[in-house]
C-alpha atoms as a PDB file:
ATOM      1  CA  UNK A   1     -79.136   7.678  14.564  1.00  0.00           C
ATOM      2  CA  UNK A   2     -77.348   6.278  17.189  1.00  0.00           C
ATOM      3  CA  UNK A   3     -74.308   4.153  16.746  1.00  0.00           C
ATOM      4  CA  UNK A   4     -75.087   0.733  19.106  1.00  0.00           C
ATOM      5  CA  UNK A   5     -72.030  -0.263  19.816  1.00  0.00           C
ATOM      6  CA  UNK A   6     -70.860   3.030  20.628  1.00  0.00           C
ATOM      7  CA  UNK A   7     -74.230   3.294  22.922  1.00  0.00           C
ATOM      8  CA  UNK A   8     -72.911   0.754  25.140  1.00  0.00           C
ATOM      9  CA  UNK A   9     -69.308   1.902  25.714  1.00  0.00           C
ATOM     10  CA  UNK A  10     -68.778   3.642  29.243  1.00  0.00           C
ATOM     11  CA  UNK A  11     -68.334   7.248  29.759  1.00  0.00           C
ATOM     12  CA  UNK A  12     -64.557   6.197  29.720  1.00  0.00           C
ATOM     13  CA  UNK A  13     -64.173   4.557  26.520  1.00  0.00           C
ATOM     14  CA  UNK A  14     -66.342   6.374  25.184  1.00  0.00           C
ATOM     15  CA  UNK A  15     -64.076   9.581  25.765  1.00  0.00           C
ATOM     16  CA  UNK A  16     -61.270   7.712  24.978  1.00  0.00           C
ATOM     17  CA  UNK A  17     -62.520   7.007  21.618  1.00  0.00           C
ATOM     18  CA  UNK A  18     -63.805  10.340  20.783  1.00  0.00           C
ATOM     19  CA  UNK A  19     -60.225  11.741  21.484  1.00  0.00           C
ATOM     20  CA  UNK A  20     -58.755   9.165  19.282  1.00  0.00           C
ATOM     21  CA  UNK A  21     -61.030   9.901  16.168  1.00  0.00           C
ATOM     22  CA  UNK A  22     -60.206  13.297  17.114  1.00  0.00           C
ATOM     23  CA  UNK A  23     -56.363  13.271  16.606  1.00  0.00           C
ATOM     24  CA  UNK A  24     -56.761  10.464  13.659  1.00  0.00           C
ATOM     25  CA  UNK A  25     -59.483  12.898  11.698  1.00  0.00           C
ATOM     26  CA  UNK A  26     -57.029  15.963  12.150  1.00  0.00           C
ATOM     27  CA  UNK A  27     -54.004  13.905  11.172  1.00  0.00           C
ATOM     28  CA  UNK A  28     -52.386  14.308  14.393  1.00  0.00           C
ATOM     29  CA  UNK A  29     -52.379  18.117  13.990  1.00  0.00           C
ATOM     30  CA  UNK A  30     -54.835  19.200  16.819  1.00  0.00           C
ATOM     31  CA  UNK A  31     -53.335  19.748  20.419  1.00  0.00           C
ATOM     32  CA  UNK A  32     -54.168  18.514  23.095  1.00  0.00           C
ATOM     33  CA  UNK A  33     -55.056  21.430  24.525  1.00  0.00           C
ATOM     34  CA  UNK A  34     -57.489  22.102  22.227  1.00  0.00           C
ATOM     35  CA  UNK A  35     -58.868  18.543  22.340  1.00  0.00           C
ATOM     36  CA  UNK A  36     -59.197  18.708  26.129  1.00  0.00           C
ATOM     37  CA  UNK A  37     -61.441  22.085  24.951  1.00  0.00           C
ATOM     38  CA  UNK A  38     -63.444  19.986  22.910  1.00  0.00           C
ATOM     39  CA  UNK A  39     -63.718  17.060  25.534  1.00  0.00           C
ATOM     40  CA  UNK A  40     -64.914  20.116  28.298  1.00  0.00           C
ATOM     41  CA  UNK A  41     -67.780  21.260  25.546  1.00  0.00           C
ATOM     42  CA  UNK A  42     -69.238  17.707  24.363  1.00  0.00           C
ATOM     43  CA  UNK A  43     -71.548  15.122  26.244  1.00  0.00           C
ATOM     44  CA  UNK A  44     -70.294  11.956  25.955  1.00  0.00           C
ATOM     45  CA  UNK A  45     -73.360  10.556  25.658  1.00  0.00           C
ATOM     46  CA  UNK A  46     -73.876  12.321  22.189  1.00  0.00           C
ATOM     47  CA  UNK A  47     -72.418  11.124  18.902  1.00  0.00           C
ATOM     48  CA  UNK A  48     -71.022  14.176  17.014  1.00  0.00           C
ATOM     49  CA  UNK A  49     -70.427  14.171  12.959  1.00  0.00           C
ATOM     50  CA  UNK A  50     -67.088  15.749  13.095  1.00  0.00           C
ATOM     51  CA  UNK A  51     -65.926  17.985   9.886  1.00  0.00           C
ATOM     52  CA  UNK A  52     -62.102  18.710   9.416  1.00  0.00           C
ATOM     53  CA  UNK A  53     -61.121  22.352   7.681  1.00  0.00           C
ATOM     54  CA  UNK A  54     -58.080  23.039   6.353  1.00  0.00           C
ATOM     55  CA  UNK A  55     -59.429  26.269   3.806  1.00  0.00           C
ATOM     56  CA  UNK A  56     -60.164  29.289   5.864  1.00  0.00           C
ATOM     57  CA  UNK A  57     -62.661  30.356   3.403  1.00  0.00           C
ATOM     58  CA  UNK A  58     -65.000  26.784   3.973  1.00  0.00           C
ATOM     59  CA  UNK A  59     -64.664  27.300   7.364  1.00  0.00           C
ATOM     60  CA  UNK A  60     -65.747  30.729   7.592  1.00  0.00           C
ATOM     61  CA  UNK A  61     -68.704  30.098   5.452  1.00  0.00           C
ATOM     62  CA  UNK A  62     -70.044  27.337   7.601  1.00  0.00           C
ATOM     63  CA  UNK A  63     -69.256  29.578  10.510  1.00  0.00           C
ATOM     64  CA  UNK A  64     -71.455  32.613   8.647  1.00  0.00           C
ATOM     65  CA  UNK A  65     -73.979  29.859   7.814  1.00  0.00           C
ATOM     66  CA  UNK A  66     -74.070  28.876  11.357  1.00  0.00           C
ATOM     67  CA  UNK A  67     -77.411  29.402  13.773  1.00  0.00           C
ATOM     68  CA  UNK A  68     -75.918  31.242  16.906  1.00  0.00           C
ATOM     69  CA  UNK A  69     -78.417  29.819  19.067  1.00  0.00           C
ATOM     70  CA  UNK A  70     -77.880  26.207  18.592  1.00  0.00           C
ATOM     71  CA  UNK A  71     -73.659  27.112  18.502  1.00  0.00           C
ATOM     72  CA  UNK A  72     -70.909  27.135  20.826  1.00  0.00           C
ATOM     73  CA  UNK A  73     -67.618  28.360  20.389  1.00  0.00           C
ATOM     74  CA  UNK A  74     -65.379  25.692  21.809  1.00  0.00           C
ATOM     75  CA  UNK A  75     -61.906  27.352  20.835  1.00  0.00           C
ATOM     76  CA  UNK A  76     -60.132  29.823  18.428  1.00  0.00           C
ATOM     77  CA  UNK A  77     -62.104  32.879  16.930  1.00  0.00           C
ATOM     78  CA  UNK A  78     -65.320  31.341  15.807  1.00  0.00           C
ATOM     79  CA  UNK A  79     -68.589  33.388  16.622  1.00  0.00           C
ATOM     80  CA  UNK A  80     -70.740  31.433  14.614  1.00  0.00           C
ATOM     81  CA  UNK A  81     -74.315  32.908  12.763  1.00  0.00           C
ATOM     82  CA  UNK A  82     -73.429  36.629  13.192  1.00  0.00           C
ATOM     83  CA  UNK A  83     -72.512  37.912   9.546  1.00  0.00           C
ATOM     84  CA  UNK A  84     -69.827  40.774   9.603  1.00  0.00           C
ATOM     85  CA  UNK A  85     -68.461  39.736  13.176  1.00  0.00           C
ATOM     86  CA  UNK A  86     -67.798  35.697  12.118  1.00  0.00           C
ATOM     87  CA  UNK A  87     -65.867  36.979   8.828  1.00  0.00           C
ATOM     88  CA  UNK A  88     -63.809  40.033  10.692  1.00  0.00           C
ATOM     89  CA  UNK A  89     -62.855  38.033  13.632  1.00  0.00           C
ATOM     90  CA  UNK A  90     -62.312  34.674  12.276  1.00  0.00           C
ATOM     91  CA  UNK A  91     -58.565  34.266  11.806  1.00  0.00           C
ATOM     92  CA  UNK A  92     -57.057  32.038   9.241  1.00  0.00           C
ATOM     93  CA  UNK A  93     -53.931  31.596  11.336  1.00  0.00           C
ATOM     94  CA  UNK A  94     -54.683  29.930  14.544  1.00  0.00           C
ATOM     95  CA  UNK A  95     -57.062  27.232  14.934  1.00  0.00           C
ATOM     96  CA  UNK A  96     -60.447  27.387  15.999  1.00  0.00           C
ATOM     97  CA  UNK A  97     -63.732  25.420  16.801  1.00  0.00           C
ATOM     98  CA  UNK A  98     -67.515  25.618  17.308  1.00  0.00           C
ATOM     99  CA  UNK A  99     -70.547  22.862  17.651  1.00  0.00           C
ATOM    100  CA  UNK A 100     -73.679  22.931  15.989  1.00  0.00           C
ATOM    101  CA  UNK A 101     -76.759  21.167  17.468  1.00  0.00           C
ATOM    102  CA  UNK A 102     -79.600  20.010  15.027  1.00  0.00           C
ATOM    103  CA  UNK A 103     -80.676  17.110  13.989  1.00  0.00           C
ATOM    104  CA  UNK A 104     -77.160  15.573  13.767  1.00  0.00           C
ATOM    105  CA  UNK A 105     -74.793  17.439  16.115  1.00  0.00           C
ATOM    106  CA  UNK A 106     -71.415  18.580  14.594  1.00  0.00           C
ATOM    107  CA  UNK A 107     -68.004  19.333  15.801  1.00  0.00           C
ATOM    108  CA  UNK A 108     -66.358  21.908  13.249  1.00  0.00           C
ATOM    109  CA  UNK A 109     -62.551  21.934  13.362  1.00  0.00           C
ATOM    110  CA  UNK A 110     -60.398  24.796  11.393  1.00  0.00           C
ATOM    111  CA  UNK A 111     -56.633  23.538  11.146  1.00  0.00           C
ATOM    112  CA  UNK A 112     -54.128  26.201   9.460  1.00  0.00           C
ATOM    113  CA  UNK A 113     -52.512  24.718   6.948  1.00  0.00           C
ATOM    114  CA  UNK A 114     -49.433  25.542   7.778  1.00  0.00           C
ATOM    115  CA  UNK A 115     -49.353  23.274  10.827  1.00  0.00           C
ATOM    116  CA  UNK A 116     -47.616  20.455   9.933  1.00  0.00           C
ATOM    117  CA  UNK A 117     -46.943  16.776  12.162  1.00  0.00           C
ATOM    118  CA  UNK A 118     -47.983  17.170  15.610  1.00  0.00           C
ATOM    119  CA  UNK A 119     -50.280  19.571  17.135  1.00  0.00           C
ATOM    120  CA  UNK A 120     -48.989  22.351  19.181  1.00  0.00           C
ATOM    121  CA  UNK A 121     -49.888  23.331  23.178  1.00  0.00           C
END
């Protein structure tokens, strides 16, 4: 389903708002190097369900869970749908990201917990 009002935003706002639900979902703890890595991924005509981890063990599930062919690794150490490499080379320590397209396309964000306040570059 497509949101309509985001539908008629321009590629610019549209951007713009993306990278604002970005920082606001991750509390301010993504960087934005890492969002610029997410921004070089996406298409901004798309809307993306995005899903916030801060337990390395739900992330590396979904990751497991994950079909390879309709992921991409956007950042960090996520090989997604490949059982015995996503759990050895997924780290718990540094951030990481991957997209799944299906029916509803969805940015997954790991975020150690021990960042705290602002993101780092």
């Amino acid at each position: 389903m497509v949101n309509e009002s985001f539908s008629v935003l321009s590629e610019h706002e549209r951007s713009s708002k993306l990278r604002t639900v970005l920082k606001n979902r991750s509390e301010g703890r993504i960087s934005e190097s890492e969002i610029r890595a997410v921004m070089d991924v996406i298409s901004l005509k798309k809307q993306y369900a995005i899903r916030i981890y801060i337990e390395p063990d739900e992330f590396r599930k979904n990751l497991v869970l994950a079909d390879p062919s309709r992921s991409k690794t956007v950042f960090g150490s996520a090989i997604a749908g490949v059982p015995g490499l996503s759990e050895r080379f997924f780290s718990g320590t540094h951030a990481a990201a991957y997209i799944t397209k299906n029916n509803v396309d969805i940015i997954h964000i790991y975020i150690p917990q021990q960042r705290m306040g602002k993101g780092e570059d």
